[in-house]
Protein backbone atom coordinates (compact mmCIF):
# COMPACT_ATOMS: atom_id res chain seq x y z
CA UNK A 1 71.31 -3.11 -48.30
CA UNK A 2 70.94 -6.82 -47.83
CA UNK A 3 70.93 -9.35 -50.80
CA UNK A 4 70.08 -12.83 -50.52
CA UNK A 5 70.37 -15.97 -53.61
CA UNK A 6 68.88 -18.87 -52.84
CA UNK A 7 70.59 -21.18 -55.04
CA UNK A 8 68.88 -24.51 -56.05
CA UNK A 9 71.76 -26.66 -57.57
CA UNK A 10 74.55 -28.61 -55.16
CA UNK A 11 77.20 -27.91 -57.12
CA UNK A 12 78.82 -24.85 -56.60
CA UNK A 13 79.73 -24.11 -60.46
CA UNK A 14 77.68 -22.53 -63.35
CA UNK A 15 74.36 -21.96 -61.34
CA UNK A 16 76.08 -20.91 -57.91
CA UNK A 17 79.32 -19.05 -60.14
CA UNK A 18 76.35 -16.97 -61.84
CA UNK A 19 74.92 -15.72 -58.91
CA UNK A 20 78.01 -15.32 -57.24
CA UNK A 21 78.85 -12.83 -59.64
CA UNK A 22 75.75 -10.59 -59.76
CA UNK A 23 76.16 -10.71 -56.15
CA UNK A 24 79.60 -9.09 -56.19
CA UNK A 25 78.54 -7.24 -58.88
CA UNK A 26 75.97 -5.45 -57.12
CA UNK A 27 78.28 -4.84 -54.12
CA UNK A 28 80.75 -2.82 -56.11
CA UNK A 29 77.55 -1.04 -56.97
CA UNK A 30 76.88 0.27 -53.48
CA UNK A 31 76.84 -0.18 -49.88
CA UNK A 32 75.69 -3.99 -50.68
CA UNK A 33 76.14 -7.33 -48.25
CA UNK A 34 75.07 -10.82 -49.51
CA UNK A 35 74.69 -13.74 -48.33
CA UNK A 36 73.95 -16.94 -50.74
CA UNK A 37 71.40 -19.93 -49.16
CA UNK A 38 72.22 -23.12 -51.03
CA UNK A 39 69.15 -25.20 -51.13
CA UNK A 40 70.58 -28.69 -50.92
CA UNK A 41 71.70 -28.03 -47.29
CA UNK A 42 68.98 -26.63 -45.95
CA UNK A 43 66.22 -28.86 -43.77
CA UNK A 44 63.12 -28.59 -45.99
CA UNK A 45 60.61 -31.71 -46.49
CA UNK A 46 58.61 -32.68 -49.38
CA UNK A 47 54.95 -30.38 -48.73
CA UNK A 48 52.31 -33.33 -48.20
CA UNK A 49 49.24 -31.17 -49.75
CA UNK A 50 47.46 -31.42 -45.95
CA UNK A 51 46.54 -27.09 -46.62
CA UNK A 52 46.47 -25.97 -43.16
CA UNK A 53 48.77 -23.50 -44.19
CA UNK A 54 46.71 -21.88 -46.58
CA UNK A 55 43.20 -22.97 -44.26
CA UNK A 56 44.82 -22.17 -40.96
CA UNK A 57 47.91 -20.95 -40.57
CA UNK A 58 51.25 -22.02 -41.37
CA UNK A 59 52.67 -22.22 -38.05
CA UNK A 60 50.14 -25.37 -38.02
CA UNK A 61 52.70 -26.95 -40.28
CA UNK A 62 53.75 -30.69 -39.33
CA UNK A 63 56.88 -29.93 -40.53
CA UNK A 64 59.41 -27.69 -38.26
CA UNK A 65 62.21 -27.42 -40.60
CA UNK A 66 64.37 -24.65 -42.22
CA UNK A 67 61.12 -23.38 -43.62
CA UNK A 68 60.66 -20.05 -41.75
CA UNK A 69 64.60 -19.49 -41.12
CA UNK A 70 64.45 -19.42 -45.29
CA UNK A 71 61.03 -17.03 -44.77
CA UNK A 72 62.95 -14.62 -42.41
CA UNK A 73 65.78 -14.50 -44.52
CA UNK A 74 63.66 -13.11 -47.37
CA UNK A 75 61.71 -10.57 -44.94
CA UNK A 76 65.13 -9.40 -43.91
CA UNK A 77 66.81 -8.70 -47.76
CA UNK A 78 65.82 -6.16 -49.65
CA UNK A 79 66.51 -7.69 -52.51
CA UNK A 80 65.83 -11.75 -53.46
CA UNK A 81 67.48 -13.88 -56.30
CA UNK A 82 66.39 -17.10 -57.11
CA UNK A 83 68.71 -19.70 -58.82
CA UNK A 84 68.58 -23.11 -60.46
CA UNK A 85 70.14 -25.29 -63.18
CA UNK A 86 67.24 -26.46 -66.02
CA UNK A 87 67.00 -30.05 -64.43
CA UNK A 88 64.14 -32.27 -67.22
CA UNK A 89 62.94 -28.50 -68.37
CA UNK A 90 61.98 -26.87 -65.13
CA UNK A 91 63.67 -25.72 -62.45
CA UNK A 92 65.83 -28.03 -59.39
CA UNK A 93 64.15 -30.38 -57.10
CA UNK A 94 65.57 -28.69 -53.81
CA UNK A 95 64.03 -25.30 -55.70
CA UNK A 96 61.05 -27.11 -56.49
CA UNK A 97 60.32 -28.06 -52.81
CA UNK A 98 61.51 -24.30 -50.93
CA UNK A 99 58.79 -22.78 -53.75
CA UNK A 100 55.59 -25.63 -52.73
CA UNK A 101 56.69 -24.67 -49.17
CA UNK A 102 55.96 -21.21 -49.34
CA UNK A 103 52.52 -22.00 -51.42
CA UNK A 104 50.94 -20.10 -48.44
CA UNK A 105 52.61 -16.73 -49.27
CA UNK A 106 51.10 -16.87 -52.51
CA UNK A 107 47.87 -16.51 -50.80
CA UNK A 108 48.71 -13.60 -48.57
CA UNK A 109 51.92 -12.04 -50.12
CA UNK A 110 54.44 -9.90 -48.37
CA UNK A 111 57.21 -9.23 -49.88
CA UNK A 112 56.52 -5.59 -51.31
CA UNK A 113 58.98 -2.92 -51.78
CA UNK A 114 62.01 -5.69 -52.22
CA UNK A 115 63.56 -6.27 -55.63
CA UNK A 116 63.79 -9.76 -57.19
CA UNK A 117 65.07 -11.95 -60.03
CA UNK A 118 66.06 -15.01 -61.11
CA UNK A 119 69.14 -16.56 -63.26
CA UNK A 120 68.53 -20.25 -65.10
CA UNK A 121 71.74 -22.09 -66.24
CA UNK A 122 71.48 -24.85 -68.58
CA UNK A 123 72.68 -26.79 -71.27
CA UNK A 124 71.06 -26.75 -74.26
CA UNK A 125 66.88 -25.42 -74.61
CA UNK A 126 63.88 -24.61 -71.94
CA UNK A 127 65.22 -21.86 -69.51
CA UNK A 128 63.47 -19.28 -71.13
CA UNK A 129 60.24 -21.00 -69.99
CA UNK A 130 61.86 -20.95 -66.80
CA UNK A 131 62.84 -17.82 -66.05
CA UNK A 132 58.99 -16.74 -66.66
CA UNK A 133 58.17 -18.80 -64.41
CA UNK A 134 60.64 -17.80 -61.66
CA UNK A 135 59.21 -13.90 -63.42
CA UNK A 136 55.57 -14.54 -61.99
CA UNK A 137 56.77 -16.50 -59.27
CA UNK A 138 58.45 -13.63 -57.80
CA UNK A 139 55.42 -11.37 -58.75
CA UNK A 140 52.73 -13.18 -57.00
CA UNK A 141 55.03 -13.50 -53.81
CA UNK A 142 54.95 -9.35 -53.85
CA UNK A 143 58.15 -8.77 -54.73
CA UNK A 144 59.34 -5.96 -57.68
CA UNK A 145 60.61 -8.35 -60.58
CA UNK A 146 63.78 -7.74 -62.76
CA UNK A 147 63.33 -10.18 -65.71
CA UNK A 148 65.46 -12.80 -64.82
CA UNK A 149 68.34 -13.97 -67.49
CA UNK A 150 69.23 -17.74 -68.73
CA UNK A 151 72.80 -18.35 -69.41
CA UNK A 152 74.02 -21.28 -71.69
CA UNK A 153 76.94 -23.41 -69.48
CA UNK A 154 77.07 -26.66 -71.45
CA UNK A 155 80.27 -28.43 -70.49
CA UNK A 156 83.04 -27.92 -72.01
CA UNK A 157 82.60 -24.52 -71.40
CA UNK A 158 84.78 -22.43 -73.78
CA UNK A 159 86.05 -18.98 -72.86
CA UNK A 160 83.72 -17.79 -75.30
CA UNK A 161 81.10 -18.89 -73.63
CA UNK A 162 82.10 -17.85 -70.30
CA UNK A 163 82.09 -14.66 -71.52
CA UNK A 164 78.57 -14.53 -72.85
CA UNK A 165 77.72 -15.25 -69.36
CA UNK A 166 79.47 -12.53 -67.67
CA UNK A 167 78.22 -10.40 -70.21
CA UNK A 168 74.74 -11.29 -69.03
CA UNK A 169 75.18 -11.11 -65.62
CA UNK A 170 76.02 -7.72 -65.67
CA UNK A 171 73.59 -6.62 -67.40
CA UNK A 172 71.18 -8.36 -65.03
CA UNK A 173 73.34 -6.79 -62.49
CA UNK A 174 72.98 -3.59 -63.55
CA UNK A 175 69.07 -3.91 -63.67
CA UNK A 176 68.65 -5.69 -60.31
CA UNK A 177 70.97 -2.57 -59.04
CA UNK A 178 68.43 0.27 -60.24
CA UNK A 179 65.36 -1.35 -58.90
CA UNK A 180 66.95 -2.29 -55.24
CA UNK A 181 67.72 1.22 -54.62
CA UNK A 182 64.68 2.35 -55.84
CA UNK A 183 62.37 0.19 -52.64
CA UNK A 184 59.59 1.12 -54.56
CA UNK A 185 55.77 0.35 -54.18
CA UNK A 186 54.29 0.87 -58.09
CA UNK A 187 50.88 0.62 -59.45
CA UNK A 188 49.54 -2.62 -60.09
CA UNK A 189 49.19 -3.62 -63.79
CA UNK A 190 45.97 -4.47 -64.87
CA UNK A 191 46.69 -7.89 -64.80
CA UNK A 192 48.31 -7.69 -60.92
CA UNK A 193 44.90 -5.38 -60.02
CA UNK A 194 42.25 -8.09 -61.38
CA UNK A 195 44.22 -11.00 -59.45
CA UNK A 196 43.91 -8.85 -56.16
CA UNK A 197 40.28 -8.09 -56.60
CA UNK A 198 39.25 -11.47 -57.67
CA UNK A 199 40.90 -12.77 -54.60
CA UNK A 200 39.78 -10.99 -52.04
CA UNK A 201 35.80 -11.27 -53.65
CA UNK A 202 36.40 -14.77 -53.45
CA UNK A 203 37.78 -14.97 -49.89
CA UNK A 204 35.19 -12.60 -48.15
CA UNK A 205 32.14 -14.42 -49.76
CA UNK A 206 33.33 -17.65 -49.39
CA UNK A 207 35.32 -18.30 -46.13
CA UNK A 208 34.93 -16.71 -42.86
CA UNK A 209 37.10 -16.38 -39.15
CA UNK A 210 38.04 -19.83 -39.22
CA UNK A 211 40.17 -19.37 -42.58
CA UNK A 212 43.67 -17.83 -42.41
CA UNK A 213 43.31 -16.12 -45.55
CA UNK A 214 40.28 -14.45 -44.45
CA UNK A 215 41.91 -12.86 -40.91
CA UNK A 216 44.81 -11.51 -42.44
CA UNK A 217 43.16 -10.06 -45.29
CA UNK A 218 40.53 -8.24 -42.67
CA UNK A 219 44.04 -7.70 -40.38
CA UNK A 220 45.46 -5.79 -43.53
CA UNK A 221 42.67 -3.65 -44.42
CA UNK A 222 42.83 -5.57 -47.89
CA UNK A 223 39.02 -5.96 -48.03
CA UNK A 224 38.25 -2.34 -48.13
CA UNK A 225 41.74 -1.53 -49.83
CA UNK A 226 42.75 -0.43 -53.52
CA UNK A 227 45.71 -2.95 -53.59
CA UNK A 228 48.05 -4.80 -51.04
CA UNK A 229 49.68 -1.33 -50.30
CA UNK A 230 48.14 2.11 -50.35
CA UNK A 231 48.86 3.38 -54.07
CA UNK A 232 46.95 5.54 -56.29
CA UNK A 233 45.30 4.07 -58.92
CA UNK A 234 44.36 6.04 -62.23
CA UNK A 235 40.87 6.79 -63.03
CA UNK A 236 41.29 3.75 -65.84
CA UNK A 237 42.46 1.54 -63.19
CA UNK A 238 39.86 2.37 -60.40
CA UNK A 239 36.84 1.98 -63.35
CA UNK A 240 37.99 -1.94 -64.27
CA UNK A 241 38.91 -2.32 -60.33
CA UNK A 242 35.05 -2.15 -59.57
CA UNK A 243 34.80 -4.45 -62.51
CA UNK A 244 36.96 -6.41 -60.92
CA UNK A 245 34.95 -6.62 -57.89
CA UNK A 246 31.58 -6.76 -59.68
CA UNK A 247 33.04 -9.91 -61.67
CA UNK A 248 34.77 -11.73 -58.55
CA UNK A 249 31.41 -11.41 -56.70
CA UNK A 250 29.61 -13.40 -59.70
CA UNK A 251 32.22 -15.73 -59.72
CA UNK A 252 31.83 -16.66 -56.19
CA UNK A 253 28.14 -16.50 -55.88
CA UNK A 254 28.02 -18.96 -58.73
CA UNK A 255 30.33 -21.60 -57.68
């Protein structure tokens, strides 16, 4: 199995340490090879809001950058980590700028079947906030989240506090672990389903062939689909998915 951390901090201490260590963690796990991406070298320019990726395709892009090299790397894991120091209570600006790159994906997701999390290192308060954020980030890209962990590194770090982070790590580690080998495709929560359905009621009523959303989602069989992937949805979840639909409909006829 292939792991990839793409760390957003240039340093190559607390942020790039911690996921150094879940890394090698995981490969005394198992049959496990890793590779970690640090941000602040890669190519990647500041998105300019133009939206021809999400209205036509991001191979449209003005930029040709490390972009899709980053993209391909993910496609090719089959498990993701994201990393970042708490920089003014969010995450990195190198982070900041690989996540507005890949605003596209959020549109049509792909990333199913491949585990995910995401490790925060700060000082003092906020990366809880932060690893919610890198939480739904991962979930609307597709991927199968682990709730990421926030470890405290405020310099001087004390051996005590060095061990509160390894002892976090490996519990992340241990997590991350059980849902990589698992490469599974679960049943959307209610809250995943309604997101879906909204979507695509939204896309087929309102755009048409000219729209990159709207080819790959015909492409993909997602207009006539249950969910991104062919799952089986409980009688519950099939009811509120036509209520779904019914509801995304109004919305779209009424804007």
């Amino acid at each position: 199995m292939k792991v990839t951390a793409f760390v957003g901090s240039a340093r190559k201490k607390h942020t790039y340490q911690a996921a150094e260590k879940l890394l090698k963690n995981l490969q005394s796990m198992g049959n496990v090879e890793y590779e970690i991406v640090r941000l602040s070298e890669c190519n990647l320019q500041t998105c300019r809001g133009c939206k021809l990726c999400c209205d036509r395709g991001e191979e449209l892009c003005q930029f040709k950058d490390d972009r899709d090299k980053l993209i391909e790397k993910m496609m090719n894991s089959d498990g993701v980590i994201f990393a970042s120091p708490n920089y003014s209570f969010n995450v990195s600006g190198s982070m900041k700028i690989f996540l507005d790159r890949l605003g596209f994906v959020f549109h049509r997701p792909r990333f199913f079947g491949k585990a995910f999390t995401g490790i925060v290192a700060q000082g003092i308060y906020g990366g809880s906030k932060i690893v919610q954020y890198f939480d739904f980030i991962g979930g609307s890209l597709g991927f199968n989240v682990v709730k990421g962990c926030c470890i405290r590194s405020l310099e001087p770090l004390t051996e005590k506090g060095q061990k509160k982070i390894d002892k976090a790590i490996d519990r992340l580690s241990k997590k991350f672990y059980a849902k990589l080998i698992k490469k599974e495709h679960p049943a959307p929560s209610l809250l995943q389903l309604m997101a879906f359905r909204a979507s695509r009621s939204s896309m087929k009523l309102m755009l048409d062939e000219n729209y990159k959303d709207y080819r790959h989602y015909k492409e993909k069989g997602w207009f006539e689909s249950a969910y991104y992937y062919p799952v089986k949805l409980s009688p519950f979840k099939k009811m509120f998915g036509k209520f779904f639909d019914m509801m995304g409909n109004r919305m779209a006829t009424n804007n």
